[in-house]
N, C-alpha and C. Protein backbone atom coordinates (compact mmCIF):
# COMPACT_ATOMS: atom_id res chain seq x y z
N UNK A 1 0.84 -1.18 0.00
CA UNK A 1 0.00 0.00 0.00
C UNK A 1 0.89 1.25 0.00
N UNK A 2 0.12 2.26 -0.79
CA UNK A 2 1.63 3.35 -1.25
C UNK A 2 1.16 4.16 0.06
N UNK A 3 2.14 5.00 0.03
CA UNK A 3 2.28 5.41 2.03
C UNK A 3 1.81 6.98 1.32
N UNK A 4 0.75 7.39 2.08
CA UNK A 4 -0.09 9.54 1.27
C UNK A 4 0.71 10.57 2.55
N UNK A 5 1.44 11.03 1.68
CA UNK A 5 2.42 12.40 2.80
C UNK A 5 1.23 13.32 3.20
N UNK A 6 1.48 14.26 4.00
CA UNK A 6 1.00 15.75 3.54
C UNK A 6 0.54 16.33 2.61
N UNK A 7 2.15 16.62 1.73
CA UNK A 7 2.14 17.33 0.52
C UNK A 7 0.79 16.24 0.08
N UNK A 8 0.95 15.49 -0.20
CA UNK A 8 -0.25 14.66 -0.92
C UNK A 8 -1.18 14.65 -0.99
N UNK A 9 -1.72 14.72 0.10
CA UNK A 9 -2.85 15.65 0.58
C UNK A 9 -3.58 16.65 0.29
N UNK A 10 -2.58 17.75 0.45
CA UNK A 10 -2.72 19.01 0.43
C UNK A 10 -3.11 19.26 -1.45
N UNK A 11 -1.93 18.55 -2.16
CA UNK A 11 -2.14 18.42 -3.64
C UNK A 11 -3.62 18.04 -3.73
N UNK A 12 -3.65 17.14 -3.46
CA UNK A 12 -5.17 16.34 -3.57
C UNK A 12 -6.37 17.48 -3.27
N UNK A 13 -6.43 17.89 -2.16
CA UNK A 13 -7.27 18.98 -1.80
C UNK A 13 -7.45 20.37 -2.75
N UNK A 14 -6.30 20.72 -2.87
CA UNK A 14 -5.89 21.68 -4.29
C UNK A 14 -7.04 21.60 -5.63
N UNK A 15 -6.18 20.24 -5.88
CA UNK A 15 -7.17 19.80 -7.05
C UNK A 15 -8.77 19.68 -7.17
N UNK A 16 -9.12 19.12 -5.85
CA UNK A 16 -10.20 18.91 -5.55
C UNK A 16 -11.66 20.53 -5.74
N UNK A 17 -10.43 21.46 -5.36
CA UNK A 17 -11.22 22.88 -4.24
C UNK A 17 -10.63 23.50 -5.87
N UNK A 18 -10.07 23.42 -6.61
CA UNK A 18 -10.79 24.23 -8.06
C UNK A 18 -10.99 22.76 -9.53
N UNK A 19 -11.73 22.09 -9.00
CA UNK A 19 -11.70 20.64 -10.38
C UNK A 19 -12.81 21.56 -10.98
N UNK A 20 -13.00 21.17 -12.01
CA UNK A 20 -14.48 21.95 -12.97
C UNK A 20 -14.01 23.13 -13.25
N UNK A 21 -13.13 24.40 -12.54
CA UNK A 21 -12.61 25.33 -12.62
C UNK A 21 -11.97 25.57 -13.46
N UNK A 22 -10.92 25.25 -14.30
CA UNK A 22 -9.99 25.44 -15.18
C UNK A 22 -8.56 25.96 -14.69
N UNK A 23 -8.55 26.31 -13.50
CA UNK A 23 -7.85 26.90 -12.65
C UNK A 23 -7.14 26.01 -11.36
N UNK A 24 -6.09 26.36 -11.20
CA UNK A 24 -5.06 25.60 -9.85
C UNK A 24 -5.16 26.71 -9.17
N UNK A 25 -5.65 26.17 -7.65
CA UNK A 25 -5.32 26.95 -6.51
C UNK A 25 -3.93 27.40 -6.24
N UNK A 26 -3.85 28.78 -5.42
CA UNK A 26 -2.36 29.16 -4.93
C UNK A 26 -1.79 28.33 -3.76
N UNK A 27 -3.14 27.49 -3.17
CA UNK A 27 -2.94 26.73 -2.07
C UNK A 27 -2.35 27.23 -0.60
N UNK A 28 -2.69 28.56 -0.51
CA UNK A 28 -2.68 29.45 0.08
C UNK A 28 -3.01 29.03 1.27
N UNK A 29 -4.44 28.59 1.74
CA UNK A 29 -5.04 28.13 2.34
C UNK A 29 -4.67 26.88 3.14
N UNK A 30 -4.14 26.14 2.05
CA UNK A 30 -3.65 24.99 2.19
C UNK A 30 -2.36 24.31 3.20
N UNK A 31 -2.02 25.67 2.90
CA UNK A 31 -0.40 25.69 3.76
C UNK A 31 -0.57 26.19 5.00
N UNK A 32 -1.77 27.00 5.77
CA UNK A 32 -1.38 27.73 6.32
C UNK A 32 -2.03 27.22 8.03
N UNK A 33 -0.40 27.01 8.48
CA UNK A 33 -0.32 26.14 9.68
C UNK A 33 -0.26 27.03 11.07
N UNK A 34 -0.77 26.37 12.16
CA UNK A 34 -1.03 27.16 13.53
C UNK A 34 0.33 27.96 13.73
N UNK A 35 1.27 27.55 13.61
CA UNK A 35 2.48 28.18 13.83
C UNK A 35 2.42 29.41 13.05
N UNK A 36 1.54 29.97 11.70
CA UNK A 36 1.43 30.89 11.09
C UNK A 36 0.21 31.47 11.79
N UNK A 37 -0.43 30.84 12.46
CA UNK A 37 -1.36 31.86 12.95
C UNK A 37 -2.51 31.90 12.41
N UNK A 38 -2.15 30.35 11.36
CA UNK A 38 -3.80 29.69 11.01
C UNK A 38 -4.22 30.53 9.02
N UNK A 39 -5.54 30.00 8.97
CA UNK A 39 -6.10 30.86 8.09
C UNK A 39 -6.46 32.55 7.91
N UNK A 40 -6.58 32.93 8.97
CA UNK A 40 -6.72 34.28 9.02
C UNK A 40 -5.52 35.20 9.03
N UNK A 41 -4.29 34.73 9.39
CA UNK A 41 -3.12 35.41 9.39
C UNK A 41 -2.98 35.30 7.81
N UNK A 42 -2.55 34.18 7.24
CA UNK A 42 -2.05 34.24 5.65
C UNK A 42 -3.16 34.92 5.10
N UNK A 43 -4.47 35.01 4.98
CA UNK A 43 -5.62 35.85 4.53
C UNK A 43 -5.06 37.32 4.92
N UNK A 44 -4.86 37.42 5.61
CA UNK A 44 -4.23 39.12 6.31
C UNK A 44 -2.98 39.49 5.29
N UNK A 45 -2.10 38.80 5.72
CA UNK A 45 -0.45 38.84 5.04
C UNK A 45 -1.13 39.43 3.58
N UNK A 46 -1.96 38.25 2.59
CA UNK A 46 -2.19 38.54 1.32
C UNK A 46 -2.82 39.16 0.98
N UNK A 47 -3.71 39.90 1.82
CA UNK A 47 -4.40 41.02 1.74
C UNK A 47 -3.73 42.52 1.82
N UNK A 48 -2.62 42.33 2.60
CA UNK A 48 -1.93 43.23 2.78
C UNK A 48 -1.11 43.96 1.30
N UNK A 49 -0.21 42.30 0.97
CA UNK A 49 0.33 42.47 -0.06
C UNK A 49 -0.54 42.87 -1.18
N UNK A 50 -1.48 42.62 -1.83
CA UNK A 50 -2.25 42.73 -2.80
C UNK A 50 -2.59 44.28 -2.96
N UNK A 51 -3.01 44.42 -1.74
CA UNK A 51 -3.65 46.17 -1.36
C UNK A 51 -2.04 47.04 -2.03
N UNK A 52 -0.95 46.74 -1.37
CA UNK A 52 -0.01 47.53 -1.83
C UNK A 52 0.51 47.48 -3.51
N UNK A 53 0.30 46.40 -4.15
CA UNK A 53 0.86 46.36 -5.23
C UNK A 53 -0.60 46.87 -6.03
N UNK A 54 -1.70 46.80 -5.61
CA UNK A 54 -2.71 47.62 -6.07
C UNK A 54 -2.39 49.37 -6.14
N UNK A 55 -1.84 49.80 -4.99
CA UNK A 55 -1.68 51.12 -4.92
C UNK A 55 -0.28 51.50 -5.97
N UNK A 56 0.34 50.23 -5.94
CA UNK A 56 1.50 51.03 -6.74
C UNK A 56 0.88 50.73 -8.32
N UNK A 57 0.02 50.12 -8.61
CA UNK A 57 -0.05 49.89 -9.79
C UNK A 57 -0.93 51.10 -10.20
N UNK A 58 -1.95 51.48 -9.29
CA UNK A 58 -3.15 52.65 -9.13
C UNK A 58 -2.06 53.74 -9.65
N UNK A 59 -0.58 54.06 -8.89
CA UNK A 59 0.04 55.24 -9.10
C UNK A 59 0.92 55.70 -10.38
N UNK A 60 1.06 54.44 -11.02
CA UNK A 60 1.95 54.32 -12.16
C UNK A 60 0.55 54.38 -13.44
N UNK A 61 -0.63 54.22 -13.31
CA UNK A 61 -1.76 54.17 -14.02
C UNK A 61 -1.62 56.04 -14.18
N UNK A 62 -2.46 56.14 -12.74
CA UNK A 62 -2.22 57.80 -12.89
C UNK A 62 -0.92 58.59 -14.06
N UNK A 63 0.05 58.58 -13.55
CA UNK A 63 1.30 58.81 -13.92
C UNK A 63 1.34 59.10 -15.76
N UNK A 64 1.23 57.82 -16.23
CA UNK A 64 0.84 57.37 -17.39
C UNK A 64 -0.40 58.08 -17.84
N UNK A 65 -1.60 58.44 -17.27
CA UNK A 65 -2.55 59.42 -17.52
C UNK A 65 -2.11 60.56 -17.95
N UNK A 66 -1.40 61.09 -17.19
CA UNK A 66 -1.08 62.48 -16.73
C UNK A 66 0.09 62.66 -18.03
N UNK A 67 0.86 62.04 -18.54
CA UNK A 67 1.78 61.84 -19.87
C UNK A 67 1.30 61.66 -20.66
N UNK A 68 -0.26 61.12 -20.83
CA UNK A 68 -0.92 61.08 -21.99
C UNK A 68 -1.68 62.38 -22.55
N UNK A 69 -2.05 63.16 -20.86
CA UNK A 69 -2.87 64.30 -21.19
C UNK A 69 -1.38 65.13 -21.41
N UNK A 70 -0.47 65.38 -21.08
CA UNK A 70 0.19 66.18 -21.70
C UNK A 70 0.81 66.26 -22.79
N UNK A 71 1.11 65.05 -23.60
CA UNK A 71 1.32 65.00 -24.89
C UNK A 71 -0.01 64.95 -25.79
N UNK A 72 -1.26 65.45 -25.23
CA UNK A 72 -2.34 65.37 -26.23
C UNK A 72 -2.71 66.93 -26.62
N UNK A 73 -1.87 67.40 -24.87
CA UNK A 73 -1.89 69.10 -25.39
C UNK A 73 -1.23 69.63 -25.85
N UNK A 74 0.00 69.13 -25.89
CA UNK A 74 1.34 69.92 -27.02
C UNK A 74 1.25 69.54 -28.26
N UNK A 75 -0.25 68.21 -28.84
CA UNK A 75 -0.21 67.70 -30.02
C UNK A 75 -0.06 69.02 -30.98
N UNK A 76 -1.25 69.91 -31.09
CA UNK A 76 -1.23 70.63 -31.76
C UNK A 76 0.05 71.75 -32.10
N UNK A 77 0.72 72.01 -31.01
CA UNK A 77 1.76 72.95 -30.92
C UNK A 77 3.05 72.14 -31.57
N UNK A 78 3.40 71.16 -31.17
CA UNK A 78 4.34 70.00 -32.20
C UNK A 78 3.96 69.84 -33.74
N UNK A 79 2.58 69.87 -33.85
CA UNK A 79 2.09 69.51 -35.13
C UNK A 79 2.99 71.12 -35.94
N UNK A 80 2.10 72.28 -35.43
CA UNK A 80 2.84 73.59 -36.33
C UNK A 80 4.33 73.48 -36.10
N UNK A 81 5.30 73.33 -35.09
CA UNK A 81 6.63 73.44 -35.15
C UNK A 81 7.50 72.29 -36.38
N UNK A 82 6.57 71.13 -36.64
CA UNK A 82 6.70 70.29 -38.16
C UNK A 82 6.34 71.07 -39.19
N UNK A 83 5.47 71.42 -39.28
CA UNK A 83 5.45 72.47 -40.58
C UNK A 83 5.73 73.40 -40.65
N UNK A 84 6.96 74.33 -39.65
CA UNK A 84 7.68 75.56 -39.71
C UNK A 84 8.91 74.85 -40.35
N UNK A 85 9.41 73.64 -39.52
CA UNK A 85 10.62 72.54 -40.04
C UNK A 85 10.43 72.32 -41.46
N UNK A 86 9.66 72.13 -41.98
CA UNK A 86 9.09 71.19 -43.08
C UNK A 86 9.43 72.56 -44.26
N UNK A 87 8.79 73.23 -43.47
CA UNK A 87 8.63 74.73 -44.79
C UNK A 87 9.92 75.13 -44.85
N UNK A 88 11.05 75.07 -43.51
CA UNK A 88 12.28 75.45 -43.87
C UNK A 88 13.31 74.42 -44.75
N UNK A 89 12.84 73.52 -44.71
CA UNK A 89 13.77 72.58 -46.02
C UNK A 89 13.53 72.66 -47.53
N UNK A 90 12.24 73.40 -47.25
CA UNK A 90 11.45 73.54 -48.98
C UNK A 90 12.57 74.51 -49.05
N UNK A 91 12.94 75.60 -48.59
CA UNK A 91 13.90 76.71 -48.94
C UNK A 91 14.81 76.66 -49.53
């Protein structure tokens, strides 16, 4: 009889908790032992993390906004400084 570890387990459960899904768990859940402080601590931890890489992603979005609206307002003023260029090579 083949001898089922942990990990084995835990795999098994994985599979089980997204089958029909199309999707593999992070197993997040899976791992997370009294010495961690259980389910609610790793729920915390990854909540934490998520929230921050949300905000940095929120700030680099902005950022990127703010470079779009300013190159949409110099469009026109770039556009005439090409055809001052343009008219001086006809010369």
């Amino acid at each position: 009889m083949a001898r089922i570890t942990a990990a084995d387990s835990m795999e098994a459960g994985s599979r089980r908790a997204t089958a029909g899904s199309g999707r593999r768990s992070s197993g997040l859940l899976l791992n997370a032992t009294s010495a961690q402080g259980g389910e609610t601590r790793v729920l915390c931890e990854a909540l934490r993390k998520l929230t921050a890489v949300t905000r940095a992603i929120s700030s680099n979005l902005r950022n990127v906004n703010e470079n779009l609206e300013r190159i949409l307002l110099d469009k026109e003023d770039i556009e005439e400084l090409e055809k001052m260029l343009n008219a001086l090579k006809v010369q």
